[in-house]
C-alpha atoms as a PDB file:
ATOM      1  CA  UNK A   1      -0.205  31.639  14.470  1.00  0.00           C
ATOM      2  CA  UNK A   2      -1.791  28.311  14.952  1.00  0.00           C
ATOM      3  CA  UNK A   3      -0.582  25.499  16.609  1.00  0.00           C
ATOM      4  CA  UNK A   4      -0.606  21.698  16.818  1.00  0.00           C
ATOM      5  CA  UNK A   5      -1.899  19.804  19.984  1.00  0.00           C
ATOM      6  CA  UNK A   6      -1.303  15.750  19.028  1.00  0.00           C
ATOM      7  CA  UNK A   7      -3.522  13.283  21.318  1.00  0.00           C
ATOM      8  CA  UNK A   8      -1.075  10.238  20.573  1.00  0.00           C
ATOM      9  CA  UNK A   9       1.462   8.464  22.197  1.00  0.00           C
ATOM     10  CA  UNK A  10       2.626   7.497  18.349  1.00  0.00           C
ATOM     11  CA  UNK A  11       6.370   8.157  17.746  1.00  0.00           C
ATOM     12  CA  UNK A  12       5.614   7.707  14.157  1.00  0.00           C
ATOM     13  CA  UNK A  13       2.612  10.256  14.023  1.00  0.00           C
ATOM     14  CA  UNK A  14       5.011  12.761  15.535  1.00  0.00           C
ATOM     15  CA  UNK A  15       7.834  12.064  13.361  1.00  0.00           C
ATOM     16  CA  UNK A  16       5.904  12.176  10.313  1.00  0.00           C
ATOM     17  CA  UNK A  17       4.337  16.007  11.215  1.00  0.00           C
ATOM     18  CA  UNK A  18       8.017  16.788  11.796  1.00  0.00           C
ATOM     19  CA  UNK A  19       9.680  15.528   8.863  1.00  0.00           C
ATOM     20  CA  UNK A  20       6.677  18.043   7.036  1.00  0.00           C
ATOM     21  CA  UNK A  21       8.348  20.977   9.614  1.00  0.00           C
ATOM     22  CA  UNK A  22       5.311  20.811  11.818  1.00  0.00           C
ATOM     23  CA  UNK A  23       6.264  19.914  15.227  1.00  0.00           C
ATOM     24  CA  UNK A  24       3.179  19.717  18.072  1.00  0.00           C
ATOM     25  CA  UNK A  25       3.023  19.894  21.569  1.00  0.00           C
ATOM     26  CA  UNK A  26       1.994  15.960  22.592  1.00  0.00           C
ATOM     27  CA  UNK A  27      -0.553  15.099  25.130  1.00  0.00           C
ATOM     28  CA  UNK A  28      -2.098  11.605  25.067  1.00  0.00           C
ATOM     29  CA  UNK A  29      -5.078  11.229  25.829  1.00  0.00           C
ATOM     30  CA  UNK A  30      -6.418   8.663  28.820  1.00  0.00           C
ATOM     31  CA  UNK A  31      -9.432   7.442  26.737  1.00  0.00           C
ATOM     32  CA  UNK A  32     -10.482   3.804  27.782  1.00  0.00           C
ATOM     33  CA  UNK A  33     -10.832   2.277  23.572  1.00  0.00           C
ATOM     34  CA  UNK A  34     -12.849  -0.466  24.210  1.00  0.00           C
ATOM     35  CA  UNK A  35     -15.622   1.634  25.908  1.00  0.00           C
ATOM     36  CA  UNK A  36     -15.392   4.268  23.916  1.00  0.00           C
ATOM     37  CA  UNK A  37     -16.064   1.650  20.535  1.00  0.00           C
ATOM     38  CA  UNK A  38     -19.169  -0.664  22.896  1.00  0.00           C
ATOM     39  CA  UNK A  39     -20.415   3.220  23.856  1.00  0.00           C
ATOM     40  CA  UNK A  40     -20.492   3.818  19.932  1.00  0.00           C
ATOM     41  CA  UNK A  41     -22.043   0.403  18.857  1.00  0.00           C
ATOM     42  CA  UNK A  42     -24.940   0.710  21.461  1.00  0.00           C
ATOM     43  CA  UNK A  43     -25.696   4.203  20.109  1.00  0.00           C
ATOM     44  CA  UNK A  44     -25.663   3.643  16.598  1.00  0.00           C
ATOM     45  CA  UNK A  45     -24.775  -0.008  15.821  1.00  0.00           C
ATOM     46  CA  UNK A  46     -22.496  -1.996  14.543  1.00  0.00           C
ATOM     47  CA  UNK A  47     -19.028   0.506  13.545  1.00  0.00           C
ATOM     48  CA  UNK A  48     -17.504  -0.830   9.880  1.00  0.00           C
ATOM     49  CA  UNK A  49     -13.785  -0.268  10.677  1.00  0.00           C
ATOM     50  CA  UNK A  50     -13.668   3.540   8.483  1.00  0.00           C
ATOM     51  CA  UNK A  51     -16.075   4.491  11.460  1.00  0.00           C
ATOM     52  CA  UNK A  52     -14.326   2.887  14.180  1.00  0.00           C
ATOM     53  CA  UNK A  53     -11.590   4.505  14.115  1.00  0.00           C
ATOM     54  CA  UNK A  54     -13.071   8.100  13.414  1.00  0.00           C
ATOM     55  CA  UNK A  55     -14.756   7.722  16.834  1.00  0.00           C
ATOM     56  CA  UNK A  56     -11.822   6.698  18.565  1.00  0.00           C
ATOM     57  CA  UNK A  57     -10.205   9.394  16.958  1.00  0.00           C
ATOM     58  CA  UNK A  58     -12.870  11.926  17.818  1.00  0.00           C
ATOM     59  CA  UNK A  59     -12.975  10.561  21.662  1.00  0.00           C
ATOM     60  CA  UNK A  60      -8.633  11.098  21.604  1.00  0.00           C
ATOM     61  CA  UNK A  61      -9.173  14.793  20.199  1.00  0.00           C
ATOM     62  CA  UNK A  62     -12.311  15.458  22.515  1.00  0.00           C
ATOM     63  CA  UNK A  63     -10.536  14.517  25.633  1.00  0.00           C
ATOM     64  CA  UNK A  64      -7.452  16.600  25.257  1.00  0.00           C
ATOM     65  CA  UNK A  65      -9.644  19.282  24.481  1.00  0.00           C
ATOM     66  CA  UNK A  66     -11.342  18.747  27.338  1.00  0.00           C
ATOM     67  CA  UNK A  67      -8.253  19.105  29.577  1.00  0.00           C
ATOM     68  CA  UNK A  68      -6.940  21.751  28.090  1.00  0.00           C
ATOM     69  CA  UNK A  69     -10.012  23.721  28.425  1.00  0.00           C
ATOM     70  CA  UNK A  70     -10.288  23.010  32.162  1.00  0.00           C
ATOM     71  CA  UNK A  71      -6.461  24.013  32.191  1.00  0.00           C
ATOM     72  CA  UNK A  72      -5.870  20.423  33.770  1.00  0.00           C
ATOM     73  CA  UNK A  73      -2.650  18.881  32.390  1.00  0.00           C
ATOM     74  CA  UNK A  74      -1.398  16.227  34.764  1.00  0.00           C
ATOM     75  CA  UNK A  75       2.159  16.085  34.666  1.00  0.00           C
ATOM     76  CA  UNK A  76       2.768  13.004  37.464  1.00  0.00           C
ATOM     77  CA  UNK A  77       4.644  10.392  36.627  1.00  0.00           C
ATOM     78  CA  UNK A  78       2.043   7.846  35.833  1.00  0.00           C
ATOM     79  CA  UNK A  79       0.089  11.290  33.800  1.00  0.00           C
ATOM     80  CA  UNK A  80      -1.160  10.610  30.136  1.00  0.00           C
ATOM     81  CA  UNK A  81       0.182  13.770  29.540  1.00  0.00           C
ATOM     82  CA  UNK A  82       3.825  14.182  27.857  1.00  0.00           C
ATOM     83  CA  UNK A  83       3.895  18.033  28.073  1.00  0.00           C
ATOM     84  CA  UNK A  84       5.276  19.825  31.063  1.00  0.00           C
ATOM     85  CA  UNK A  85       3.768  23.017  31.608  1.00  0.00           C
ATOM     86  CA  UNK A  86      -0.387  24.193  31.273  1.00  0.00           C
ATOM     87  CA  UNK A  87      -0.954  24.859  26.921  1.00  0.00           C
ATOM     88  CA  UNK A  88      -2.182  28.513  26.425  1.00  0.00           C
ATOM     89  CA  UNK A  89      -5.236  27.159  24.430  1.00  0.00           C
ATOM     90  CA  UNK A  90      -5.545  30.917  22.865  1.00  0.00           C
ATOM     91  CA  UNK A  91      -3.702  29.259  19.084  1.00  0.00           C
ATOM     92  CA  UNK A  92      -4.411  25.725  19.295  1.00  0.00           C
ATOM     93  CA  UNK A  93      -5.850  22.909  17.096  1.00  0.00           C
ATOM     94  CA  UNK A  94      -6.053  19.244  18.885  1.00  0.00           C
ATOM     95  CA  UNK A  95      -5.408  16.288  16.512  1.00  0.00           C
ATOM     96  CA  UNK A  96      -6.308  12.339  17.880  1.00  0.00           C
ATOM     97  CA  UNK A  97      -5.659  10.073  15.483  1.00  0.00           C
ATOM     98  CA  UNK A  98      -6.512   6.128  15.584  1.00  0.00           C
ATOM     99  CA  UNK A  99      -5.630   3.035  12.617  1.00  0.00           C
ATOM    100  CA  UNK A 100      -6.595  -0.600  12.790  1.00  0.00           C
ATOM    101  CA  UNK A 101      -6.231  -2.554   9.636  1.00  0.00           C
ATOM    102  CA  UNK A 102      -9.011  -4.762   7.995  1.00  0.00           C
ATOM    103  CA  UNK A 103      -8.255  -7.841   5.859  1.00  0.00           C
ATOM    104  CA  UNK A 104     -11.081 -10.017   4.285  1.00  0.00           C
ATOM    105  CA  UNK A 105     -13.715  -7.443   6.693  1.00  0.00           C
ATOM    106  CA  UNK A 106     -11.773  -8.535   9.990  1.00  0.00           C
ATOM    107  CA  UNK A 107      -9.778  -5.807  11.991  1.00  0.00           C
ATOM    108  CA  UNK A 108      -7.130  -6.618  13.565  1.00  0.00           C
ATOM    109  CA  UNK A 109      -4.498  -4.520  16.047  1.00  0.00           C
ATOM    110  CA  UNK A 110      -1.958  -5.057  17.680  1.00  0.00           C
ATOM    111  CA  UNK A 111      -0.731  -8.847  18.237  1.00  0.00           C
ATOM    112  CA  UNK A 112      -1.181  -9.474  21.899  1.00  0.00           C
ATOM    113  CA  UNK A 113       2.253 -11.444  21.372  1.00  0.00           C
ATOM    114  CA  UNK A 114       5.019 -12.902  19.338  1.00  0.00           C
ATOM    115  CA  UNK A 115       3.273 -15.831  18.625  1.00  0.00           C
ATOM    116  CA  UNK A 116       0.243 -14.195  17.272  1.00  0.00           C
ATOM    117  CA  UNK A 117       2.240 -11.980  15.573  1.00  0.00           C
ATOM    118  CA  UNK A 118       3.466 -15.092  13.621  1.00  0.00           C
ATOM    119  CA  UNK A 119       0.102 -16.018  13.048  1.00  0.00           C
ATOM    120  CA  UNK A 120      -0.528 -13.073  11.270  1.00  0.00           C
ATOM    121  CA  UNK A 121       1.731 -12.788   9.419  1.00  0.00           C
ATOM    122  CA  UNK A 122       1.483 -16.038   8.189  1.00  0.00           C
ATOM    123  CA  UNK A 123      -1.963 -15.123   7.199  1.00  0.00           C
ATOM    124  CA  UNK A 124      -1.107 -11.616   5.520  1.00  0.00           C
ATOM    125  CA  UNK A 125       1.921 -12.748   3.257  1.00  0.00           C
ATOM    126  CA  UNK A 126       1.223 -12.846  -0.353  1.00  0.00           C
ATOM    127  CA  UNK A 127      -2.409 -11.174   0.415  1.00  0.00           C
ATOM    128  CA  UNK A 128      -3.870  -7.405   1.191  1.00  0.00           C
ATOM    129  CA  UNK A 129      -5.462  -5.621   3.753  1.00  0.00           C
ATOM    130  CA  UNK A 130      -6.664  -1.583   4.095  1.00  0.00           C
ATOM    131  CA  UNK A 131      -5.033   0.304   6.739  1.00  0.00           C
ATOM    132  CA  UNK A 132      -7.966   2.731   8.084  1.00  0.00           C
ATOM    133  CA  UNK A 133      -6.504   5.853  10.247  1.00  0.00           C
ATOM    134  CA  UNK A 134      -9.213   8.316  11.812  1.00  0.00           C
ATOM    135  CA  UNK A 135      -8.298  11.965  12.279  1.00  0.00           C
ATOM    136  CA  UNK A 136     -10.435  14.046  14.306  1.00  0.00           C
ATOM    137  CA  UNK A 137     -10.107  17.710  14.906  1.00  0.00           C
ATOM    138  CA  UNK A 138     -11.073  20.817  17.542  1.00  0.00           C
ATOM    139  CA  UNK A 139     -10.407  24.011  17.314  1.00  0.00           C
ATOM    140  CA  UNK A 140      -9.963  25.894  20.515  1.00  0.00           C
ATOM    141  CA  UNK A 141      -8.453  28.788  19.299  1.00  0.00           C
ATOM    142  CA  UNK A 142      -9.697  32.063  20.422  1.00  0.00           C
ATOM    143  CA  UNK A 143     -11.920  34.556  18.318  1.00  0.00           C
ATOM    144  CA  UNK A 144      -8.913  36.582  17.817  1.00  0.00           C
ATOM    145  CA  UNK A 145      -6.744  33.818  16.754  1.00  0.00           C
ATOM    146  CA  UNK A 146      -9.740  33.451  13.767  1.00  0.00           C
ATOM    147  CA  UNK A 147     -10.711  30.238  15.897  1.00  0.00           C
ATOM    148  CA  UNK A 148     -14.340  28.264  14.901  1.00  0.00           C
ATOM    149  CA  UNK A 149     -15.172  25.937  17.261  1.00  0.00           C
ATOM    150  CA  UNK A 150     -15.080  23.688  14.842  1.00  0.00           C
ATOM    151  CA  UNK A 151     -14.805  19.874  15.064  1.00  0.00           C
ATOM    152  CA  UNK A 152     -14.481  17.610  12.451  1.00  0.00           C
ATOM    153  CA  UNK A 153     -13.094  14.430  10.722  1.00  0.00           C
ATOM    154  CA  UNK A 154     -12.302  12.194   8.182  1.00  0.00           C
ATOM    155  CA  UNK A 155     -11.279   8.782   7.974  1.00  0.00           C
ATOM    156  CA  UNK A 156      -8.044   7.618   5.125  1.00  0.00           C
ATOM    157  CA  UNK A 157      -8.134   4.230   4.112  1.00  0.00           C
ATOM    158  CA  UNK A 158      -5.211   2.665   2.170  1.00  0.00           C
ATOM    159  CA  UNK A 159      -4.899  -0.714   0.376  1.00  0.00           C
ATOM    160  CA  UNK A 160      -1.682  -2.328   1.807  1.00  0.00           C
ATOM    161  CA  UNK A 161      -0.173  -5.187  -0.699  1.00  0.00           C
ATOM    162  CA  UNK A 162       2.098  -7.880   1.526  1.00  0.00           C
ATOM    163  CA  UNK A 163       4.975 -10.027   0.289  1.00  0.00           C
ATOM    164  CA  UNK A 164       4.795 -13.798   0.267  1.00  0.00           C
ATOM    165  CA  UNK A 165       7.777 -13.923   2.443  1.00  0.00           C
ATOM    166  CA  UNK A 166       8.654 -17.199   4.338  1.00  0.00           C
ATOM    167  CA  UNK A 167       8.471 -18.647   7.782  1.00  0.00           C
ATOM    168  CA  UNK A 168      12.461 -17.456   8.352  1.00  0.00           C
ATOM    169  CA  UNK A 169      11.540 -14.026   7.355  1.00  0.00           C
ATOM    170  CA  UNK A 170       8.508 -13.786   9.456  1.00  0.00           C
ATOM    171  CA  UNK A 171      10.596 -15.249  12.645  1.00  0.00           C
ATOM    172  CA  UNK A 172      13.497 -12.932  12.048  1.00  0.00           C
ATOM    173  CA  UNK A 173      10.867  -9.848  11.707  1.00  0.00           C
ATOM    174  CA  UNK A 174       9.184 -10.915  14.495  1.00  0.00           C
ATOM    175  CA  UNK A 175      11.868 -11.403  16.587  1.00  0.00           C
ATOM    176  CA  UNK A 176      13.074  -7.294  16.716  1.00  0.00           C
ATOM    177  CA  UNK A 177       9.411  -6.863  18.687  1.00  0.00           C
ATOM    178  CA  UNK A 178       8.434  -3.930  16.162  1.00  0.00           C
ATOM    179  CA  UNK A 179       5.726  -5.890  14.952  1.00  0.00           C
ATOM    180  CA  UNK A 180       3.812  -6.220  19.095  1.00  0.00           C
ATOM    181  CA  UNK A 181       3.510  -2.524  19.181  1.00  0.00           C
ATOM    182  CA  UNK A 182       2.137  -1.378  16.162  1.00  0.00           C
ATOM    183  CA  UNK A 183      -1.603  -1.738  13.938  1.00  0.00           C
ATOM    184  CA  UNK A 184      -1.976  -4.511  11.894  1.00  0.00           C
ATOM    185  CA  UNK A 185       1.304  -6.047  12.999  1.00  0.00           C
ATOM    186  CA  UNK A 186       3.784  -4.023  10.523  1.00  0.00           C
ATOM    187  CA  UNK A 187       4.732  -0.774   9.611  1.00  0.00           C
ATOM    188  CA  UNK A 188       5.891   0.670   6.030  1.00  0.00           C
ATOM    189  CA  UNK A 189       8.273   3.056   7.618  1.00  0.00           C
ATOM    190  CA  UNK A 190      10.196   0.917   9.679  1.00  0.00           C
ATOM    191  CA  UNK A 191      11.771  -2.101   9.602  1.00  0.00           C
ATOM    192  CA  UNK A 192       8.603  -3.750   8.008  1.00  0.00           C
ATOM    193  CA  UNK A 193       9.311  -1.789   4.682  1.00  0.00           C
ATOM    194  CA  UNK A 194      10.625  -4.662   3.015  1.00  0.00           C
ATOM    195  CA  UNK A 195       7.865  -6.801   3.272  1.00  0.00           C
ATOM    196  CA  UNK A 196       5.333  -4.341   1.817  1.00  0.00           C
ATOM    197  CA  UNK A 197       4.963  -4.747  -1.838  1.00  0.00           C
ATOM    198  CA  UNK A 198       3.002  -1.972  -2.654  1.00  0.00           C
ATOM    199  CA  UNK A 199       0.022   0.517  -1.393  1.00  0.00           C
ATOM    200  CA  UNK A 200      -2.669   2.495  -2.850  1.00  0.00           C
ATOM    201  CA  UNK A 201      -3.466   5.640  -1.273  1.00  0.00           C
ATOM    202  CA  UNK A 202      -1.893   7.785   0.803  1.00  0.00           C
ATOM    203  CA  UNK A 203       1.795   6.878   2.127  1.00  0.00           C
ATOM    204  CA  UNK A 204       1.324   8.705   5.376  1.00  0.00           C
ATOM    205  CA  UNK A 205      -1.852   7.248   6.244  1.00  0.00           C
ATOM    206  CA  UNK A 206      -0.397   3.961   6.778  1.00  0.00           C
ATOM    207  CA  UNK A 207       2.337   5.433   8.689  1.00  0.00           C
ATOM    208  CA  UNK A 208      -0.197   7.020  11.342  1.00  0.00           C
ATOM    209  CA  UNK A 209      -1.278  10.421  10.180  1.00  0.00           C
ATOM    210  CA  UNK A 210      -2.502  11.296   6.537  1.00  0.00           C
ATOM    211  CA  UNK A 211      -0.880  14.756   6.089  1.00  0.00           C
ATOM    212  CA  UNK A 212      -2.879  15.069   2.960  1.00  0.00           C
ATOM    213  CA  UNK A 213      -6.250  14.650   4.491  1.00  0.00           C
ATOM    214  CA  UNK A 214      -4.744  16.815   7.434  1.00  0.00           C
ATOM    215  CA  UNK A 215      -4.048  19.857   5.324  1.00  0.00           C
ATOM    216  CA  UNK A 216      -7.479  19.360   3.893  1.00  0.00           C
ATOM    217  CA  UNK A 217      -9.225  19.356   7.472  1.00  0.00           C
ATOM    218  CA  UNK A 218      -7.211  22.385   8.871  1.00  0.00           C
ATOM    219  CA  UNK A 219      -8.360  24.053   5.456  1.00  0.00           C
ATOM    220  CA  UNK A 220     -11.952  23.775   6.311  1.00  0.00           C
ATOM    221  CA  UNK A 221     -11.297  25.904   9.273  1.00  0.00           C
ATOM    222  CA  UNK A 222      -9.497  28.327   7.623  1.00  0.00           C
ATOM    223  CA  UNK A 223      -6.026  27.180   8.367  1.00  0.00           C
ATOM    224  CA  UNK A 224      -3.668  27.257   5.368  1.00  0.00           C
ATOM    225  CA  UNK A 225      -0.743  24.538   6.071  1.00  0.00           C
ATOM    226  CA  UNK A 226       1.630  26.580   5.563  1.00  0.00           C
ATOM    227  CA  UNK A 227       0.785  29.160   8.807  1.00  0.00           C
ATOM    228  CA  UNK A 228       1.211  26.464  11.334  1.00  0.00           C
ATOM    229  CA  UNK A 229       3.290  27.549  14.287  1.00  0.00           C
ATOM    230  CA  UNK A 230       6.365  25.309  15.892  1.00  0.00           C
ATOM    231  CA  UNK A 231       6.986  26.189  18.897  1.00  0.00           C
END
């Protein structure tokens, strides 16, 4: 039975496979971003956000992969690795996974601190934005585990409406530090709920992961949801 590898450090990604009664081993992978996205732009040019975050996706998946292949999981202390013991490769599927929100053709990540985090929000309330999350896939299952080779991805963008909430509200979110740590400055899943009017799209996808586009993915290599292994 296949098996979930998850290249992120992203409580939310994992809680969101879980809550769907998939849970994956975690490794996170040691990829350098900014590199990977200048290493992108030189190659082919300037990345629209959709793209950007399919190749930082793709360089997450790849480089777990990678490890895992060379049966190399670093489990030190100051490892990017969360799992304790060397993955039997034989059943699994890596998933990296990357977001970054666009308003107005901007992207913008996570605040670098509280006050920028004001900032933005300041900006946001009362407007939009589209919350881009890349999934990339490999398959390193065996041949008789029905495995491909494949690799693949797709990108789900979802339009994010924000309240017009005040200065007091903004301070007060602000101020419980959930707003430094995450894409765009808010989360719908969390205590940012609230101040999210509405979306359209896929739910999940703003969260971290897009289960939908998931299941779709692991379907073109041959994976039916509903076969995926917990351990």
């Amino acid at each position: 039975m296949p098996r979930l590898v998850l290249a992120s450090q992203s409580p939310a990604r994992l809680a969101t496979l879980k809550s769907a009664g998939v849970t994956p081993d975690v490794i996170v992978s040691g990829v350098d971003e900014d590199k990977v996205l200048v290493d992108a732009a030189d190659r082919f040019g300037e990345l629209d956000p959709a793209d950007a975050v399919l190749v930082l996706a793709q360089a997450k998946a790849e480089e777990v992969a990678a490890r895992l292949e060379g049966a190399v999981v670093d489990t030190s202390d100051d490892a990017a690795s969360d799992t304790a013991d060397v993955i039997d490769t034989a059943d699994v599927i890596v998933v990296g996974c990357d977001s970054m929100l666009e308003i107005d053709g901007t992207v913008v990540g996570k605040p670098a601190d509280a006050a920028t985090a004001r900032e933005r929000w300041r900006s946001m309330r009362g407007s939009k934005g589209v919350l881009h999350t890349g999934h990339w896939l490999v398959d390193l299952r065996d041949d008789s585990s029905g495995g491909t080779g494949g690799t693949l991805g797709s990108t789900s963008s979802t339009t994010v409406w924000f309240a017009d909430i005040d200065d007091d509200e903004i301070d007060a979110y602000v101020a419980t530090d959930e707003p430094l740590y995450v894409a765009g400055a808010f989360t719908i899943d969390g205590l940012g709920g609230p101040y999210i009017e509405r979306i359209e799209g896929d739910h999940h996808g703003v969260v971290g992961i897009s289960l939908p586009l998931l299941r779709e993915l692991l379907g073109e290599l041959g994976v039916p949801w509903r076969v995926l292994r917990t351990p």
